[in-house]
N, C-alpha and C. Protein backbone atom coordinates (compact mmCIF):
# COMPACT_ATOMS: atom_id res chain seq x y z
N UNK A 1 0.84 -1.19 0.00
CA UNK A 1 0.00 0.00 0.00
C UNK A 1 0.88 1.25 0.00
N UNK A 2 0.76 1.95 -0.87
CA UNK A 2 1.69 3.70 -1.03
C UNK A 2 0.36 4.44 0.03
N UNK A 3 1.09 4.70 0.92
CA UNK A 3 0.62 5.09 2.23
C UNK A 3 1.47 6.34 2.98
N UNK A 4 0.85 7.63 3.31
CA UNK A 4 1.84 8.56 3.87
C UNK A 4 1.22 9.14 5.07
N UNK A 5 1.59 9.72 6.01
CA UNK A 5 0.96 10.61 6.93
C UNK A 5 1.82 11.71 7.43
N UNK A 6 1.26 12.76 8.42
CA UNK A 6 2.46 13.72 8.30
C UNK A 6 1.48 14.66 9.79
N UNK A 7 1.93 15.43 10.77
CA UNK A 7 1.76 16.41 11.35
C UNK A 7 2.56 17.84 11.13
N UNK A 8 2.05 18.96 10.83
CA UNK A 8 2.68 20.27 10.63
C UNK A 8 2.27 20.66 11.36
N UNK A 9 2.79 21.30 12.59
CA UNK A 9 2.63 22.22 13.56
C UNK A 9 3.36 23.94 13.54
N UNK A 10 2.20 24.99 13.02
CA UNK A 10 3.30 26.43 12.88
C UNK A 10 2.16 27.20 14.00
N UNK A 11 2.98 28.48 13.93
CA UNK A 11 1.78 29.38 14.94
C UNK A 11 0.28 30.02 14.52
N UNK A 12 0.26 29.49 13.15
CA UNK A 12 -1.09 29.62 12.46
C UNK A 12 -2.01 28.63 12.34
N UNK A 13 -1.39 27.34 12.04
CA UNK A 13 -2.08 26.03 12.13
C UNK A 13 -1.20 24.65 12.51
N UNK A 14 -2.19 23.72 12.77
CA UNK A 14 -1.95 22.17 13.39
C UNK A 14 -2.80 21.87 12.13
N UNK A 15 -2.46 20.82 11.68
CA UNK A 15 -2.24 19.61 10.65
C UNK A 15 -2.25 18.32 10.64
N UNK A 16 -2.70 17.67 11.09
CA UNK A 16 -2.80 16.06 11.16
C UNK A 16 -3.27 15.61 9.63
N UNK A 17 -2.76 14.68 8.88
CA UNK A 17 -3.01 14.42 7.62
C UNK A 17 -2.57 12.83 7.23
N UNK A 18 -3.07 12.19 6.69
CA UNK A 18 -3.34 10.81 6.07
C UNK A 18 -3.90 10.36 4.72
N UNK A 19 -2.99 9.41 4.44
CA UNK A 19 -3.55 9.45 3.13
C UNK A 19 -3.24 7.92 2.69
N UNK A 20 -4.17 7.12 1.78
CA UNK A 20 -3.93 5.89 1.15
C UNK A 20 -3.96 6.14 -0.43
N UNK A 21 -3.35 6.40 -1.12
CA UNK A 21 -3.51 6.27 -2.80
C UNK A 21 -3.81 5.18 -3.42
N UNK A 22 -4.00 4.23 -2.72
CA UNK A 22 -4.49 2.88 -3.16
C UNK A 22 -6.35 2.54 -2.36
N UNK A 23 -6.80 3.27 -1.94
CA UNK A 23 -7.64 3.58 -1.13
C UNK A 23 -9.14 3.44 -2.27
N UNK A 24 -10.29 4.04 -1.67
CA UNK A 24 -11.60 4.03 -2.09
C UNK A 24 -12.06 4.97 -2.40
N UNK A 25 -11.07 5.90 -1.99
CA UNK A 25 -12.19 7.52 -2.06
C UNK A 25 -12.60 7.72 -0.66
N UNK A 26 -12.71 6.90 0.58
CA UNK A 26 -13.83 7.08 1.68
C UNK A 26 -12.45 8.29 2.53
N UNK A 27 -13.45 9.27 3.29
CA UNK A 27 -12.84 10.20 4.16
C UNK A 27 -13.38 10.60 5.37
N UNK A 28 -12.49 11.36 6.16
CA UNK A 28 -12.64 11.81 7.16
C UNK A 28 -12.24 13.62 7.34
N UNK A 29 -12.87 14.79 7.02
CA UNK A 29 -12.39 16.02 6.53
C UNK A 29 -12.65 16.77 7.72
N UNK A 30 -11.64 17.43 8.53
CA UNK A 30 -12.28 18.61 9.01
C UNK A 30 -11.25 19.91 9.43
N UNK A 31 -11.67 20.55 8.19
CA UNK A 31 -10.81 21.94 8.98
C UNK A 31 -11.16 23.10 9.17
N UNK A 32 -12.23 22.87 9.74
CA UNK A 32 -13.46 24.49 10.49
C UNK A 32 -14.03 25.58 9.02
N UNK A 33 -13.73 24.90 7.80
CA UNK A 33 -13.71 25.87 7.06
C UNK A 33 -15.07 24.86 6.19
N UNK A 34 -16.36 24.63 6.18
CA UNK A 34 -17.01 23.85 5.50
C UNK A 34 -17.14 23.58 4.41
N UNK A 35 -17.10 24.84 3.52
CA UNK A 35 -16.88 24.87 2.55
C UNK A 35 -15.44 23.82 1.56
N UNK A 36 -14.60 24.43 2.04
CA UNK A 36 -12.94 23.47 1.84
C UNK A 36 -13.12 22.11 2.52
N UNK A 37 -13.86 22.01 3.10
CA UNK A 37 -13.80 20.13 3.76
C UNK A 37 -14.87 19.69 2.52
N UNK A 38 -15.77 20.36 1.82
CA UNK A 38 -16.53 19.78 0.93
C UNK A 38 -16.00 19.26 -0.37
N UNK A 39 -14.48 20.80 -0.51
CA UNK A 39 -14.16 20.17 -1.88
C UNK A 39 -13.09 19.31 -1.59
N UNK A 40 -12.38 18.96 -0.21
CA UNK A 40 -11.57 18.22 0.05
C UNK A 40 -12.10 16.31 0.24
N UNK A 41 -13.79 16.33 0.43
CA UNK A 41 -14.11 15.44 0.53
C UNK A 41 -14.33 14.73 -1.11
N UNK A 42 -14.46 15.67 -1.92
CA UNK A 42 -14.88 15.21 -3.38
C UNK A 42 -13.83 14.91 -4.04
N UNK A 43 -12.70 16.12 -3.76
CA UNK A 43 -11.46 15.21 -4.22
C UNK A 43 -11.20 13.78 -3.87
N UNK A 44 -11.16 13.07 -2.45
CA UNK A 44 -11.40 12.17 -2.20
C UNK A 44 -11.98 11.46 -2.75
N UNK A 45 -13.18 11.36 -2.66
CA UNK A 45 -14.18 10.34 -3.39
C UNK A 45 -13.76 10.74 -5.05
N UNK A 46 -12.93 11.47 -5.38
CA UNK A 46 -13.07 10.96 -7.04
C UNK A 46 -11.71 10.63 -7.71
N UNK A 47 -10.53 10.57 -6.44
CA UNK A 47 -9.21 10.43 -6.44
C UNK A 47 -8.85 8.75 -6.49
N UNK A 48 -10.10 8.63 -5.67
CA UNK A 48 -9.62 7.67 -4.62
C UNK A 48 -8.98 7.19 -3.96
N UNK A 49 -8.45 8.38 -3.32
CA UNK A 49 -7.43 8.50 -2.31
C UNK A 49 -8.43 8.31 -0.79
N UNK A 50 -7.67 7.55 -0.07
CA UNK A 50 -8.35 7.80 1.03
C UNK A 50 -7.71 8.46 1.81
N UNK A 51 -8.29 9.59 2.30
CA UNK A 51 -8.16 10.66 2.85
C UNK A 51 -8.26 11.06 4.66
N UNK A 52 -7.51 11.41 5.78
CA UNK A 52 -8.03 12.14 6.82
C UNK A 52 -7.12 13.22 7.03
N UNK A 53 -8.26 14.34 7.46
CA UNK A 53 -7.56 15.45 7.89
C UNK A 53 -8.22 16.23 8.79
N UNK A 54 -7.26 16.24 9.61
CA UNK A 54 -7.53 17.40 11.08
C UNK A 54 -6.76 18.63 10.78
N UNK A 55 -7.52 19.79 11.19
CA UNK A 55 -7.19 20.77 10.75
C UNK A 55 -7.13 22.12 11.91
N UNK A 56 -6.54 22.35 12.63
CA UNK A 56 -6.71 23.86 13.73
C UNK A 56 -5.92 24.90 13.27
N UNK A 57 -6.92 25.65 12.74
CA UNK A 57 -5.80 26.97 11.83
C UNK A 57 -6.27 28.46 12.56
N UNK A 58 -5.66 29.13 12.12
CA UNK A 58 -6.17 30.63 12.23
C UNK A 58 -8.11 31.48 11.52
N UNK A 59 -8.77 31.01 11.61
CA UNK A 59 -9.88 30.54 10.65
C UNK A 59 -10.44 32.22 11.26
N UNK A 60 -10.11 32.45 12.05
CA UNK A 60 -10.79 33.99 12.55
C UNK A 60 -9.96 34.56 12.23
N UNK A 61 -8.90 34.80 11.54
CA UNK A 61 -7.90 35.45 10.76
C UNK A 61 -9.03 35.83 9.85
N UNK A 62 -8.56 34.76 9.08
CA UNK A 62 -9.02 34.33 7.81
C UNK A 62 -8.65 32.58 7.18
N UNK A 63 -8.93 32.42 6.36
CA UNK A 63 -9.19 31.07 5.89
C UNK A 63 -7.86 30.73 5.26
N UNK A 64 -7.01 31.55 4.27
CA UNK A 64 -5.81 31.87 3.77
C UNK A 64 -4.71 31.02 4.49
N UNK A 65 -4.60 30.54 5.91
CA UNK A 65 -3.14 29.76 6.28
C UNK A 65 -4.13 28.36 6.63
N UNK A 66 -4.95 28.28 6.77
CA UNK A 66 -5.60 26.72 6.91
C UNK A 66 -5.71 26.17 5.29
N UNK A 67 -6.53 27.22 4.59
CA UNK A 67 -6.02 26.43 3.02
C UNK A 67 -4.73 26.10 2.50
N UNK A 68 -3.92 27.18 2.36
CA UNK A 68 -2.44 27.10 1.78
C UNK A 68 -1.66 25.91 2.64
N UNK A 69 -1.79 25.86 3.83
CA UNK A 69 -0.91 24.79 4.87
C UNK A 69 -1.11 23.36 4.65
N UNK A 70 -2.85 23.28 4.01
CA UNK A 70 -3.40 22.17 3.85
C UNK A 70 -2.82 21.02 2.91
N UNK A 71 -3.00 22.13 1.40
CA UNK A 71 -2.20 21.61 0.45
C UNK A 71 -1.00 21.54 0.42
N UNK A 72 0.23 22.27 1.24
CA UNK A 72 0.89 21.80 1.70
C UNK A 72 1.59 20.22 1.78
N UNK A 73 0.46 20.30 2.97
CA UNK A 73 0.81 18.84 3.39
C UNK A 73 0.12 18.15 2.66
N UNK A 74 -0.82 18.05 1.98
CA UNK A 74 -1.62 16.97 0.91
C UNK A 74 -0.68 16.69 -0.34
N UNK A 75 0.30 17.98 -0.92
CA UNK A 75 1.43 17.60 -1.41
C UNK A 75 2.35 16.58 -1.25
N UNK A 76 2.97 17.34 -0.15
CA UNK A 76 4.21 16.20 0.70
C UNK A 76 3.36 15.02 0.46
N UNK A 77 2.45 14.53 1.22
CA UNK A 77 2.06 13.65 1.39
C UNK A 77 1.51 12.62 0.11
N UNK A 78 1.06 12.85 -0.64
CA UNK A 78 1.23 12.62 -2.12
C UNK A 78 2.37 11.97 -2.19
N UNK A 79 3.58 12.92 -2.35
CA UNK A 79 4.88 12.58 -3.35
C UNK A 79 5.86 12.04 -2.19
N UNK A 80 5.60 11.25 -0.90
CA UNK A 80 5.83 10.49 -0.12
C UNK A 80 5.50 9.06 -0.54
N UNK A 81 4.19 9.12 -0.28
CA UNK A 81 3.10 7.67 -0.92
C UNK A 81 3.57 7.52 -2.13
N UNK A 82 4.15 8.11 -3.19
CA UNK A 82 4.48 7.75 -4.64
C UNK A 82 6.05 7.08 -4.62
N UNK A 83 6.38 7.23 -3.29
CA UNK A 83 8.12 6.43 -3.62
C UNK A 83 8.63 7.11 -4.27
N UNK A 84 9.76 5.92 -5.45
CA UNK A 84 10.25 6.28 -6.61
C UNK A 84 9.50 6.13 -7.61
N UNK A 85 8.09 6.08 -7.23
CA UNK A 85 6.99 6.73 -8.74
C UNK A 85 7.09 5.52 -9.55
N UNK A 86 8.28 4.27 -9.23
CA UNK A 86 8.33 3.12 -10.34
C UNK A 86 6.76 2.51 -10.80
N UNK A 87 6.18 2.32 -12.02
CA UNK A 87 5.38 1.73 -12.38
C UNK A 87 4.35 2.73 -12.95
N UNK A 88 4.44 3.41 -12.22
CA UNK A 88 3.37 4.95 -12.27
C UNK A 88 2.91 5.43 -13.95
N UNK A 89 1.86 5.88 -13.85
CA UNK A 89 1.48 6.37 -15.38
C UNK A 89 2.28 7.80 -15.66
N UNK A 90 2.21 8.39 -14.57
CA UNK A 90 2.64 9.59 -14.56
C UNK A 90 1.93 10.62 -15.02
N UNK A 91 1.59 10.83 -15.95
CA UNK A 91 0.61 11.72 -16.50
C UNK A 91 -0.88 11.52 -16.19
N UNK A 92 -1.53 12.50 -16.34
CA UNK A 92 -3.07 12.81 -16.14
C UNK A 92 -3.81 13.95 -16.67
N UNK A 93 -5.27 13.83 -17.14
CA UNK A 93 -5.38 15.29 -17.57
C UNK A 93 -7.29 14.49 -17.11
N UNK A 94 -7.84 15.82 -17.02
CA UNK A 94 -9.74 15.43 -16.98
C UNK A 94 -9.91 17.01 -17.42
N UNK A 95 -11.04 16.35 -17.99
CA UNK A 95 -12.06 17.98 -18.29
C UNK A 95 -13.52 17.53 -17.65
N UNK A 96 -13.52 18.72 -16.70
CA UNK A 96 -15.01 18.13 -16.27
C UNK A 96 -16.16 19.26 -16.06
N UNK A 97 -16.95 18.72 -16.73
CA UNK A 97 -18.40 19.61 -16.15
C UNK A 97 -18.94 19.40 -15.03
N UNK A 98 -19.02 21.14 -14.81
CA UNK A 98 -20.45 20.94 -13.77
C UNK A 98 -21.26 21.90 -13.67
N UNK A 99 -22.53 21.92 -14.05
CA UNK A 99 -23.33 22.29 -14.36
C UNK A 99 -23.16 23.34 -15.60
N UNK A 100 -23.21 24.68 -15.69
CA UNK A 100 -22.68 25.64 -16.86
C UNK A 100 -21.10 25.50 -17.10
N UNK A 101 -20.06 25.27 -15.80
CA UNK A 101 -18.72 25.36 -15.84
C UNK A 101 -18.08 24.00 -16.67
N UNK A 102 -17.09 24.48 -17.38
CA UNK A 102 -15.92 23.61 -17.54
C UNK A 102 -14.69 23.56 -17.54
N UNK A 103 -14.02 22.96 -16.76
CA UNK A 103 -12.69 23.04 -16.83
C UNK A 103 -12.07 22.13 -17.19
N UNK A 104 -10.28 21.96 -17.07
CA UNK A 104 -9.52 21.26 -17.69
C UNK A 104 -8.15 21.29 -16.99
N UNK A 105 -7.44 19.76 -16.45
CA UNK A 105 -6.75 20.25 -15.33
C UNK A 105 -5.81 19.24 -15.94
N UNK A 106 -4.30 19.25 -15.90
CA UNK A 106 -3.62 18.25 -16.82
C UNK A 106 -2.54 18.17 -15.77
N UNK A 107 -1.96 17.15 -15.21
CA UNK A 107 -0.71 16.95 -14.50
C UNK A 107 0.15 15.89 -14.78
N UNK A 108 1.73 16.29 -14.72
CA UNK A 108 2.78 15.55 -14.69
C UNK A 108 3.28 15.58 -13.14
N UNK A 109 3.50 14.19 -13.07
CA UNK A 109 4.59 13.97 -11.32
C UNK A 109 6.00 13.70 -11.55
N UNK A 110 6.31 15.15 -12.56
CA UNK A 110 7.45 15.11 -12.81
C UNK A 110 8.49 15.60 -12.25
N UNK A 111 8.51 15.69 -10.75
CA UNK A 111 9.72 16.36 -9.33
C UNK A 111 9.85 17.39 -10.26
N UNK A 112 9.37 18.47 -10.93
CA UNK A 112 9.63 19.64 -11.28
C UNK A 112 8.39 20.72 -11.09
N UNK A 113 8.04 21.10 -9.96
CA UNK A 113 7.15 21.92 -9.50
C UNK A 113 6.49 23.24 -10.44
N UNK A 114 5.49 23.20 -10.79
CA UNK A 114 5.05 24.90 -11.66
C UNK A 114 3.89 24.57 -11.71
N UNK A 115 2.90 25.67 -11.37
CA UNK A 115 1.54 25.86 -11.52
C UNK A 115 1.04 26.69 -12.54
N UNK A 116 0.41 26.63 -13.63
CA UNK A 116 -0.46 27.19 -14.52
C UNK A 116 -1.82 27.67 -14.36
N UNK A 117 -2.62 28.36 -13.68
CA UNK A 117 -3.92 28.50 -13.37
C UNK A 117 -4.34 30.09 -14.00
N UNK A 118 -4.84 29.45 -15.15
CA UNK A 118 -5.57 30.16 -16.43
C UNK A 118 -7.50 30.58 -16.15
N UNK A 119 -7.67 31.54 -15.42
CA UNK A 119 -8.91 31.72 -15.43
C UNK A 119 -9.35 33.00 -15.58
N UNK A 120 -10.53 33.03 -15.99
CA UNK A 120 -11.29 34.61 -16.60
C UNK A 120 -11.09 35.48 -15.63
N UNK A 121 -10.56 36.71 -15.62
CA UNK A 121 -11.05 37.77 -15.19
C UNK A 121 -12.51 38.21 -14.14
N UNK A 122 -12.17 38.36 -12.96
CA UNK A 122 -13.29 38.37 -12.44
C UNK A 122 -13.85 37.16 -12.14
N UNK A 123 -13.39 35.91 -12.21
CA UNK A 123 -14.06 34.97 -11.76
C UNK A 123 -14.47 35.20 -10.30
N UNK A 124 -15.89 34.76 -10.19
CA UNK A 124 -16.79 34.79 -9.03
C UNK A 124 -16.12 34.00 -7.73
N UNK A 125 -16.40 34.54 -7.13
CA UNK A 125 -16.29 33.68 -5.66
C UNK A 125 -17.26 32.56 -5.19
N UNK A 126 -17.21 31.44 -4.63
CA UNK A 126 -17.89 30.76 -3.94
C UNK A 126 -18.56 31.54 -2.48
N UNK A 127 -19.45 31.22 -2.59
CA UNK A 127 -20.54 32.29 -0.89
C UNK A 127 -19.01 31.04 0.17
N UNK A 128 -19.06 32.21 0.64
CA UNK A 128 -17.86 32.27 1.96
C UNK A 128 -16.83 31.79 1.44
N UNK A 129 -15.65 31.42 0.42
CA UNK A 129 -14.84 31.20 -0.62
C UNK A 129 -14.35 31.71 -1.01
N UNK A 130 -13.55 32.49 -0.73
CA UNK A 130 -12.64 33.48 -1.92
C UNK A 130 -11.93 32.95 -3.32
N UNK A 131 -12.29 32.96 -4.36
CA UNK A 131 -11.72 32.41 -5.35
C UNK A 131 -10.48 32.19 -5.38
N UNK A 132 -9.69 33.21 -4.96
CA UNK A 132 -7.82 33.17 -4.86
C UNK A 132 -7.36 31.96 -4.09
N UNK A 133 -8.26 31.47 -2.93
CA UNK A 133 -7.91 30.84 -1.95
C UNK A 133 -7.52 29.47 -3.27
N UNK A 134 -8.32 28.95 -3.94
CA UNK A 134 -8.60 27.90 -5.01
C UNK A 134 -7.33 28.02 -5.33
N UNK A 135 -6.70 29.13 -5.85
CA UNK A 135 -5.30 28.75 -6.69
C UNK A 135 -4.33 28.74 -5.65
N UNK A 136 -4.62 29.24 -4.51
CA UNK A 136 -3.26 28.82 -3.57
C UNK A 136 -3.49 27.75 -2.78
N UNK A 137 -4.37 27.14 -2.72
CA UNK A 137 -4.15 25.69 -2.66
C UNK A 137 -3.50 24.39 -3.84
N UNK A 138 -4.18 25.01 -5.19
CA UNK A 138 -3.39 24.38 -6.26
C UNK A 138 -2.01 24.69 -6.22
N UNK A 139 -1.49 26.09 -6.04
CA UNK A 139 0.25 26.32 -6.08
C UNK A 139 0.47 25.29 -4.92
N UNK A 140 -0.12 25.52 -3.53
CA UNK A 140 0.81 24.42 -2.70
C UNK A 140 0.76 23.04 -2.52
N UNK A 141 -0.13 22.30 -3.60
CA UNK A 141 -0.21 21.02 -3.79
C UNK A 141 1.02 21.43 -4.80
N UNK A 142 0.74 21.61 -6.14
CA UNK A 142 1.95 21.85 -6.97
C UNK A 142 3.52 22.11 -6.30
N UNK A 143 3.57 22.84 -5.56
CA UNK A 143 5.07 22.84 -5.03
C UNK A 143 5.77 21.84 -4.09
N UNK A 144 4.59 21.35 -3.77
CA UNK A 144 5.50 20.29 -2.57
C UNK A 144 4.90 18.69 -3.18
N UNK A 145 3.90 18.59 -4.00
CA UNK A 145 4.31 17.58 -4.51
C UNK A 145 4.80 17.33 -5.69
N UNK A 146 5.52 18.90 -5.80
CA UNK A 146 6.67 19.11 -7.36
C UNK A 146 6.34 18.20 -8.27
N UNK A 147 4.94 18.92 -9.07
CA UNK A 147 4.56 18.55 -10.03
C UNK A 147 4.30 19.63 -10.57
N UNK A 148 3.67 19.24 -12.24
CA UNK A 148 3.45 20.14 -13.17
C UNK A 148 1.97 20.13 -13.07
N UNK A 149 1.60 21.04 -12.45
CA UNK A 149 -0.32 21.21 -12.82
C UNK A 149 -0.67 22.46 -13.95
N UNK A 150 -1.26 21.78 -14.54
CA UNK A 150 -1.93 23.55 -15.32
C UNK A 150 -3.62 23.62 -15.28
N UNK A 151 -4.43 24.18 -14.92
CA UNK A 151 -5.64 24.35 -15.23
C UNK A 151 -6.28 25.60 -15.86
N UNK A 152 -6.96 25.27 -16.40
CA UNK A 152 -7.87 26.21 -17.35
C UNK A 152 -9.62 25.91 -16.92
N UNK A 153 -10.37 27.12 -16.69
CA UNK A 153 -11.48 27.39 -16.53
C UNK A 153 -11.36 27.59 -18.11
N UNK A 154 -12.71 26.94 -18.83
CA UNK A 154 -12.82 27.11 -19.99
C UNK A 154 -14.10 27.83 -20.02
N UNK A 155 -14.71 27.63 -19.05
CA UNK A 155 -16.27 28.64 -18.88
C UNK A 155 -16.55 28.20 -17.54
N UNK A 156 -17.60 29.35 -17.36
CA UNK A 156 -18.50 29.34 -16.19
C UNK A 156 -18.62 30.49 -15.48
N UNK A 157 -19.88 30.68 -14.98
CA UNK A 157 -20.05 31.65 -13.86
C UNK A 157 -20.46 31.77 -12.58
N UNK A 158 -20.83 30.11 -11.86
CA UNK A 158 -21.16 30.36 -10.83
C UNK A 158 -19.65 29.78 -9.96
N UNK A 159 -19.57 30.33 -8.93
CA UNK A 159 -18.34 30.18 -8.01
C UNK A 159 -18.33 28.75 -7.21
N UNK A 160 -19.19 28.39 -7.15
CA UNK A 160 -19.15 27.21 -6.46
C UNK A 160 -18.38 25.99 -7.25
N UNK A 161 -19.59 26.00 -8.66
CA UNK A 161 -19.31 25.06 -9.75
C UNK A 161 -18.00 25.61 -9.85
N UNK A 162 -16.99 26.67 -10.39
CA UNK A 162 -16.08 26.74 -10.58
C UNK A 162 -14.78 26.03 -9.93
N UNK A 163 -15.00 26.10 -8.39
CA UNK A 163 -13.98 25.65 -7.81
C UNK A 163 -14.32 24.05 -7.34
N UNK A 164 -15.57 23.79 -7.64
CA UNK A 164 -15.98 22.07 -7.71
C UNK A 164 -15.25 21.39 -8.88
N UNK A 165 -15.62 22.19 -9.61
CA UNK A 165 -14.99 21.76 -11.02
C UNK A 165 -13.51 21.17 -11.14
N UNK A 166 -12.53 22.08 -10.64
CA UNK A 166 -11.37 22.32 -10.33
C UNK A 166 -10.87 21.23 -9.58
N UNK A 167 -11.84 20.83 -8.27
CA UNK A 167 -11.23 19.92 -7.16
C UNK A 167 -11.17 18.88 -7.60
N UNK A 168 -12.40 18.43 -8.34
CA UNK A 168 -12.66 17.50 -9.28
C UNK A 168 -11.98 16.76 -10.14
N UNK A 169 -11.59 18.00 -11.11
CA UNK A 169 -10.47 18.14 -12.32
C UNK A 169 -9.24 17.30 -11.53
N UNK A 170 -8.46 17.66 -10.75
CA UNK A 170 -7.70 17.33 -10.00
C UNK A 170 -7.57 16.31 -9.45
N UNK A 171 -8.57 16.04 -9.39
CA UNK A 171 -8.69 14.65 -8.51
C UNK A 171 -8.63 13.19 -9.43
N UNK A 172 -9.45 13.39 -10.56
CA UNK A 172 -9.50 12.39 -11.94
C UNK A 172 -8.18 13.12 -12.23
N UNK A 173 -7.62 13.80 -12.45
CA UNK A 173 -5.92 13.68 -13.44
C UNK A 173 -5.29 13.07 -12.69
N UNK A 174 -4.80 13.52 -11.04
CA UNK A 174 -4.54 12.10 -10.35
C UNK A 174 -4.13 11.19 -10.11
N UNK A 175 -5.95 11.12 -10.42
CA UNK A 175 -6.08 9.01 -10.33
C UNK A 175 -5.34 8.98 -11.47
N UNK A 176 -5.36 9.50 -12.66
CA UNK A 176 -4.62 8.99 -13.37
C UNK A 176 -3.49 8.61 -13.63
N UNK A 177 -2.36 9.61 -13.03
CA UNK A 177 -1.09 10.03 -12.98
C UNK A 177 -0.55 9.09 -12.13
N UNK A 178 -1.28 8.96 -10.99
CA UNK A 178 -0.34 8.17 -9.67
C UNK A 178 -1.19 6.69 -9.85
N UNK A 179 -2.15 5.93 -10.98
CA UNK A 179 -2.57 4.81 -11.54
C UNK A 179 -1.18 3.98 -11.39
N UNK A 180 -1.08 2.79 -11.14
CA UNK A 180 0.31 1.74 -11.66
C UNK A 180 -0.42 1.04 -13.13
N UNK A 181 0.38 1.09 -13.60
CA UNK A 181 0.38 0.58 -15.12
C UNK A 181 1.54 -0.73 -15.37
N UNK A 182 1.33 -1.73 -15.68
CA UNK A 182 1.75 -2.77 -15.46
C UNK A 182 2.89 -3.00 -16.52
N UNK A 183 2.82 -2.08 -17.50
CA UNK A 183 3.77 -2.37 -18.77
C UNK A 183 5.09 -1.84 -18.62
N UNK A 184 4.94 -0.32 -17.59
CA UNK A 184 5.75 0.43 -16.94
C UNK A 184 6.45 -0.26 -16.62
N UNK A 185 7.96 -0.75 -17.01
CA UNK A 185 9.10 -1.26 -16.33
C UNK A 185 10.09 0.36 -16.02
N UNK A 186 10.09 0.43 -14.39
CA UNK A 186 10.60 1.02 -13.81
C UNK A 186 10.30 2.64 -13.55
N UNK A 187 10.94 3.53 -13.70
CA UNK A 187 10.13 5.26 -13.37
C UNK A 187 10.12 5.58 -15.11
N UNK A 188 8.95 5.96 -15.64
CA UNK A 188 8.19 6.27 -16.82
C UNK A 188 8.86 7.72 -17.26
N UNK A 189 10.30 7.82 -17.01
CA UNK A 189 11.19 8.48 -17.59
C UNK A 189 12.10 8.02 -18.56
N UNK A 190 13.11 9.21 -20.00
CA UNK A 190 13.92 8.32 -19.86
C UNK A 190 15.39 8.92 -19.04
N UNK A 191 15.47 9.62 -18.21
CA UNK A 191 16.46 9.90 -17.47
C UNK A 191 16.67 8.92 -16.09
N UNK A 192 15.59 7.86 -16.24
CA UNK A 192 15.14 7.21 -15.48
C UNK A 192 15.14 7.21 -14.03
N UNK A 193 14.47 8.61 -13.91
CA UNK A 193 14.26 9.13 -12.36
C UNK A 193 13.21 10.09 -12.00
N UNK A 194 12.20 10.23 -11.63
CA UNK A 194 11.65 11.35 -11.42
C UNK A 194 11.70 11.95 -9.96
């Protein structure tokens, strides 16, 4: 089982985090922020990662160091559970609807960290959600589990669907990426290392 766990303790937030990549999708989410435990639970269920997370952040701040810290560690923790990545598909991409929105989210787990997040002008917020919060959780999954993410909002206007879309997106590229593929002899490089 590619299996990771991890505690981050700073003066903004506590972190308890778990994860199975060989898992069902089933979770356990809570980090005072309801909204973010919703799209953290869907990632889950469509990753199928099995997922727990305890979460005590600064939330009367603002929401900003419990999100960013999160992905964080959902990073690390990722590109822990992946080993040396041997067997791995490596790549992933989904386009997914939901409801008016569509997006399109494509990743390599190629230990070379960069985020791409391509969206309209003015994109809406989710009710209690700040839209920004969405891409700085994608940069800190992207940096610490030094991969290549790019996403594109290709339409939409409601805020919710937007950043459902997204968690979503993410979650099917993924499954895909961190899939074992049986033909794969060794890391699906040819520098043969990722």
């Amino acid at each position: 089982m590619r299996t990771a766990s991890a505690a981050r303790d700073t003066a903004e937030t506590k972190i308890k985090l778990k994860l199975n990549l060989d898992g069902t999708g089933t979770s356990s989410i809570e980090t005072g922020i309801p909204f973010f435990d919703h799209m953290l639970t869907l990632f889950s269920k469509h990753s199928l990662i099995d997922l727990e997370v305890q979460v005590d952040g600064d939330v009367e701040v603002d929401f900003h160091h419990t999100v960013e810290d999160t992905g964080i560690v959902l990073g690390d923790c990722i590109r822990e559970a992946l080993g040396d990545k041997c067997g791995i598909t490596r790549y992933g991409h989904a386009y997914l609807p939901m409801d008016e929105t569509l997006s399109r989210v494509v990743i390599d787990l190629s230990n070379r960290p960069h985020l791409e997040f391509r969206h309209p002008e003015q994109t809406p917020d989710a009710q209690n959600f700040p839209f920004t919060l969405v891409e700085e959780f994608f940069r800190a999954v992207a940096s610490n589990l030094r991969a290549n993410v790019h996403t594109d909002i290709i339409y939409g206007r409601d805020g919710h669907h937007i950043a459902e879309s997204l968690f979503k997106g993410l979650a099917r590229a993924l499954r895909i990426a961190i899939s074992i593929d049986p033909r794969v002899d060794g890391v699906p490089s040819t520098k043969d290392v990722l």
